[in-house]
N, C-alpha and C. Protein backbone atom coordinates (compact mmCIF):
# COMPACT_ATOMS: atom_id res chain seq x y z
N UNK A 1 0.82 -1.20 0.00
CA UNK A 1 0.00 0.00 0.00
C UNK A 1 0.86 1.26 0.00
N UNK A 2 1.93 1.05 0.24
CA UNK A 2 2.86 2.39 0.47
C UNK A 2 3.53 2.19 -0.55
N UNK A 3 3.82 1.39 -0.92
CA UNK A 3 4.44 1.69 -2.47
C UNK A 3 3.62 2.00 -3.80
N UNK A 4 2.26 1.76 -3.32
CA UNK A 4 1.03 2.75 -4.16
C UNK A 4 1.54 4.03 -4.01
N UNK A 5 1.10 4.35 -2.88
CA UNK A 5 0.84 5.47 -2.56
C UNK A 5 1.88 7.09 -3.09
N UNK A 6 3.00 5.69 -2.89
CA UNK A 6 4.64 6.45 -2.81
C UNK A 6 4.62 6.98 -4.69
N UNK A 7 4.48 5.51 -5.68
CA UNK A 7 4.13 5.88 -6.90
C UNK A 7 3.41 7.08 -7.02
N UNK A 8 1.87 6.80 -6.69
CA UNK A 8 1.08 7.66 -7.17
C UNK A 8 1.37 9.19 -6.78
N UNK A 9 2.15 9.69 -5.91
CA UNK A 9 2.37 10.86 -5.39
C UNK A 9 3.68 11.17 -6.23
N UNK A 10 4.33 10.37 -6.36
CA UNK A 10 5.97 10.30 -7.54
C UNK A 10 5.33 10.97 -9.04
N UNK A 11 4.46 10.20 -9.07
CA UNK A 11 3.81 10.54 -10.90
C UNK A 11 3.29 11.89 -10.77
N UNK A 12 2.80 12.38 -9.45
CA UNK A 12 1.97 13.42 -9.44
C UNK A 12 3.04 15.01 -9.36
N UNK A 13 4.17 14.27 -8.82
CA UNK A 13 4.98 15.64 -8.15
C UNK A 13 6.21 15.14 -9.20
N UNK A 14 6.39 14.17 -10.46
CA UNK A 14 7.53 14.38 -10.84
C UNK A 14 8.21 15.08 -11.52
N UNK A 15 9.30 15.23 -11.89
CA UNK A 15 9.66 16.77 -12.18
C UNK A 15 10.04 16.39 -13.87
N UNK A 16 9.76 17.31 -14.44
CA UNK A 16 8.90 17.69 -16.17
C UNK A 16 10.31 17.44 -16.81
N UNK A 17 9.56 16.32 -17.81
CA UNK A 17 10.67 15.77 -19.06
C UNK A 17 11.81 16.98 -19.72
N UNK A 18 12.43 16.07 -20.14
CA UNK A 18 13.22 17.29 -21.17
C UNK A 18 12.36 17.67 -22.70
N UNK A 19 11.23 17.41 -22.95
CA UNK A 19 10.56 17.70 -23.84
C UNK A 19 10.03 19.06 -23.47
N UNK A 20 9.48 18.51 -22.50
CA UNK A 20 8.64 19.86 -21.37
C UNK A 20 9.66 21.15 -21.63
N UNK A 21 10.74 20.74 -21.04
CA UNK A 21 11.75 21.77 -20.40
C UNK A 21 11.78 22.20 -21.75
N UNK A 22 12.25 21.79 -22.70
CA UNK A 22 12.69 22.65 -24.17
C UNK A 22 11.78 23.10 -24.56
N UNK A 23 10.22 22.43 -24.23
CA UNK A 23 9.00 23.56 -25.09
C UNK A 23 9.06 24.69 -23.78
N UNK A 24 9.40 25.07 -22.77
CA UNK A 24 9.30 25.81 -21.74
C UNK A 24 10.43 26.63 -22.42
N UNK A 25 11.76 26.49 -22.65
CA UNK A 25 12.99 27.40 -23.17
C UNK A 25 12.25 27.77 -24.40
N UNK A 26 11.53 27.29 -25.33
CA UNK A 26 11.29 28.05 -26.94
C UNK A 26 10.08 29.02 -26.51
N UNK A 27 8.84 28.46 -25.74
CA UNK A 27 8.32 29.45 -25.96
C UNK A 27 8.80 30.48 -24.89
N UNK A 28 10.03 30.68 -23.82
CA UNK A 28 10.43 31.96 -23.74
C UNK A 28 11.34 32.54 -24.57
N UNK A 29 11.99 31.92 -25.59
CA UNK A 29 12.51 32.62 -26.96
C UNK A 29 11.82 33.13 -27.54
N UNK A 30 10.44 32.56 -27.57
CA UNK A 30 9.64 33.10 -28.58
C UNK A 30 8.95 34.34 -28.47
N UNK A 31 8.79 34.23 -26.48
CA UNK A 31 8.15 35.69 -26.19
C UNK A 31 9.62 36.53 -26.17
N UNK A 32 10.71 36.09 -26.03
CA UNK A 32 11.92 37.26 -26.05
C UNK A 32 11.68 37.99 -27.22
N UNK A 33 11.58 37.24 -28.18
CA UNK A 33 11.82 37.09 -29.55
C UNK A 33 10.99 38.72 -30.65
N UNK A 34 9.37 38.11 -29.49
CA UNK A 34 8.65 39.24 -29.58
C UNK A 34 9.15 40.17 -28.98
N UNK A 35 9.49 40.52 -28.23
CA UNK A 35 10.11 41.64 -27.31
C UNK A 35 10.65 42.27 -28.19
N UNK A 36 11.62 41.73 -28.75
CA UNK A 36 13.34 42.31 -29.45
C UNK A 36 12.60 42.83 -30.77
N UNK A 37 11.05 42.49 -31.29
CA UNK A 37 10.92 42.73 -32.74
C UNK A 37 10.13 43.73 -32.30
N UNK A 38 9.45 44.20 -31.15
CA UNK A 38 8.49 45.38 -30.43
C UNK A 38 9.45 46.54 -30.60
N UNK A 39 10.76 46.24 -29.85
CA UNK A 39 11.66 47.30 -29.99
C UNK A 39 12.31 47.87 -30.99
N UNK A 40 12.47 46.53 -32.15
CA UNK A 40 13.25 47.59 -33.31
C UNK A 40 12.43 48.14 -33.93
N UNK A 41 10.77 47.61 -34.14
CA UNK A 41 9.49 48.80 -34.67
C UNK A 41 10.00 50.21 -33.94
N UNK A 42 10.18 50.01 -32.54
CA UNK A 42 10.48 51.42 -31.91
C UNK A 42 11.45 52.15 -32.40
N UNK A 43 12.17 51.56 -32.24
CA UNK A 43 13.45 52.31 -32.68
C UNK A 43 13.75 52.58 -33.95
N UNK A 44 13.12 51.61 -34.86
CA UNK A 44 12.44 52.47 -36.69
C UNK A 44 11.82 53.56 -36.59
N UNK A 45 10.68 53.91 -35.73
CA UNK A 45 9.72 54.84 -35.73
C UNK A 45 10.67 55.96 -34.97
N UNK A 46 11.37 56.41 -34.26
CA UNK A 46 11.85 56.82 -33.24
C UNK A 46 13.08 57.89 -34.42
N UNK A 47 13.40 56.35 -35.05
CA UNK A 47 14.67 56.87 -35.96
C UNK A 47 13.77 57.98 -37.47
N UNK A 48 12.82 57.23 -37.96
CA UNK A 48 11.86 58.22 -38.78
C UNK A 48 11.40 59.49 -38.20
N UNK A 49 11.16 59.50 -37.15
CA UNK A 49 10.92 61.18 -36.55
C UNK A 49 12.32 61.65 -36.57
N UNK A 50 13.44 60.83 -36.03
CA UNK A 50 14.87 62.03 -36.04
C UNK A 50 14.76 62.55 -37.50
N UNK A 51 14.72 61.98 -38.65
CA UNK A 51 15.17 62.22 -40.00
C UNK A 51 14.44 63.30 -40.30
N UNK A 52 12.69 63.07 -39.69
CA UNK A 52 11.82 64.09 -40.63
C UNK A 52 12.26 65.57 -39.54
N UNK A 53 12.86 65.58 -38.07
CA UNK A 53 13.15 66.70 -37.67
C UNK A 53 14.33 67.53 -38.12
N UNK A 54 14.97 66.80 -38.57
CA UNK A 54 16.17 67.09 -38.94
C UNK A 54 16.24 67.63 -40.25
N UNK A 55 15.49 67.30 -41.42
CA UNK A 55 15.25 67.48 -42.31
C UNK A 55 14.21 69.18 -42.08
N UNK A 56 13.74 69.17 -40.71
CA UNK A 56 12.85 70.32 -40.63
C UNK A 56 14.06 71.38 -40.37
N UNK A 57 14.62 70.67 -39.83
CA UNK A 57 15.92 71.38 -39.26
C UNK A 57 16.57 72.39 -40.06
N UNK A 58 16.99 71.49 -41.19
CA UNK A 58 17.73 71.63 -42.39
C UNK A 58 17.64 73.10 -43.22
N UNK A 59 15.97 72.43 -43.55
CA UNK A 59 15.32 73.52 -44.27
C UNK A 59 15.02 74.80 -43.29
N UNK A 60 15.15 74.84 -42.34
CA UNK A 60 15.03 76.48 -41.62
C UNK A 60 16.15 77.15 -41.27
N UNK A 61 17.47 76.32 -41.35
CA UNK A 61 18.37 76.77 -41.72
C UNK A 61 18.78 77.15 -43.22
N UNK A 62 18.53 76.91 -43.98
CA UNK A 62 18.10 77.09 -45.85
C UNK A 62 17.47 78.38 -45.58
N UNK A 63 16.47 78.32 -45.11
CA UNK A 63 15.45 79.64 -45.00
C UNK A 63 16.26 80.51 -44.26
N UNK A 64 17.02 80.30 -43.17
CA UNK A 64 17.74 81.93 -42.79
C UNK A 64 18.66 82.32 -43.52
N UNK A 65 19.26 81.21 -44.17
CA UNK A 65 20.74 82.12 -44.92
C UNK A 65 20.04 82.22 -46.12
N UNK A 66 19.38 81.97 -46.58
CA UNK A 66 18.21 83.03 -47.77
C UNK A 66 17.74 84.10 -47.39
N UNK A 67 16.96 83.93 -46.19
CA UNK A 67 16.85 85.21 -45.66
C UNK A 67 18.00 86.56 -45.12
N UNK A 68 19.36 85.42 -44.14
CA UNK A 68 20.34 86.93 -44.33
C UNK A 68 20.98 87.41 -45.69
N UNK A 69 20.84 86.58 -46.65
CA UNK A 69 21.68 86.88 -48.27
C UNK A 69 20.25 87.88 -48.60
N UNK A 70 19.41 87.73 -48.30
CA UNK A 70 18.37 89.13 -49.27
C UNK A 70 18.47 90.26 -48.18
N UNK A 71 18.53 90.08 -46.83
CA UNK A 71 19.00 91.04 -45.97
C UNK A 71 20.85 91.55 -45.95
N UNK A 72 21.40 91.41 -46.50
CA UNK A 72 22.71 91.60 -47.27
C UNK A 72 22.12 92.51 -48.24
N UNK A 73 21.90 91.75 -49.61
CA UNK A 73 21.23 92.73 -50.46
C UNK A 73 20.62 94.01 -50.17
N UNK A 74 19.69 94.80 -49.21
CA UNK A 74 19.19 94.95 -49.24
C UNK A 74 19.87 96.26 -48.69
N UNK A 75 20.71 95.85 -47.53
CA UNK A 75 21.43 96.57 -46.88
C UNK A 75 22.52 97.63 -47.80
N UNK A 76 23.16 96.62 -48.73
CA UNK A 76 23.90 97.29 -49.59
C UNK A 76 23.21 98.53 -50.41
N UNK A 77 22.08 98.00 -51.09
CA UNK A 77 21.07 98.85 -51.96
C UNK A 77 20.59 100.13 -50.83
N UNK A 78 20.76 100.25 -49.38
CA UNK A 78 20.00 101.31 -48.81
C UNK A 78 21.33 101.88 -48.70
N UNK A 79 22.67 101.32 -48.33
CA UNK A 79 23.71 102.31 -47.68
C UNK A 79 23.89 103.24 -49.12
């Protein structure tokens, strides 16, 4: 009776195959996996705003030295 017992509590508490264990390691690769592909969306999107600010950047610097070259001009034509 105790070596029932001893079984049936063995089967109940025994500790998880190596099948187990490797589907337990993939699917936390798999949620890493997601993780790491969450972040480089971020860091695409993150990197597309630097470009389009920079590019805003760009052009308002364009726009002042257009603007001091006709304020040059302008200066000359009044002195």
């Amino acid at each position: 009776m105790k070596n029932l017992i001893a079984a049936i509590i063995a089967r109940i508490v025994r500790t998880p195959t190596t099948a187990k264990a490797v589907a337990g390691f993939n699917k936390a690769i798999a949620e890493l996996e997601a993780v790491i592909d969450h972040h480089n969306v971020k860091a695409d999107l993150i990197d597309a705003e630097i470009a389009i600010k920079v590019a805003a950047q760009t052009a308002a610097k364009d726009a002042a030295a257009e603007a001091d070259k006709i304020a040059k001009r302008i200066r000359k034509l009044v002195a």
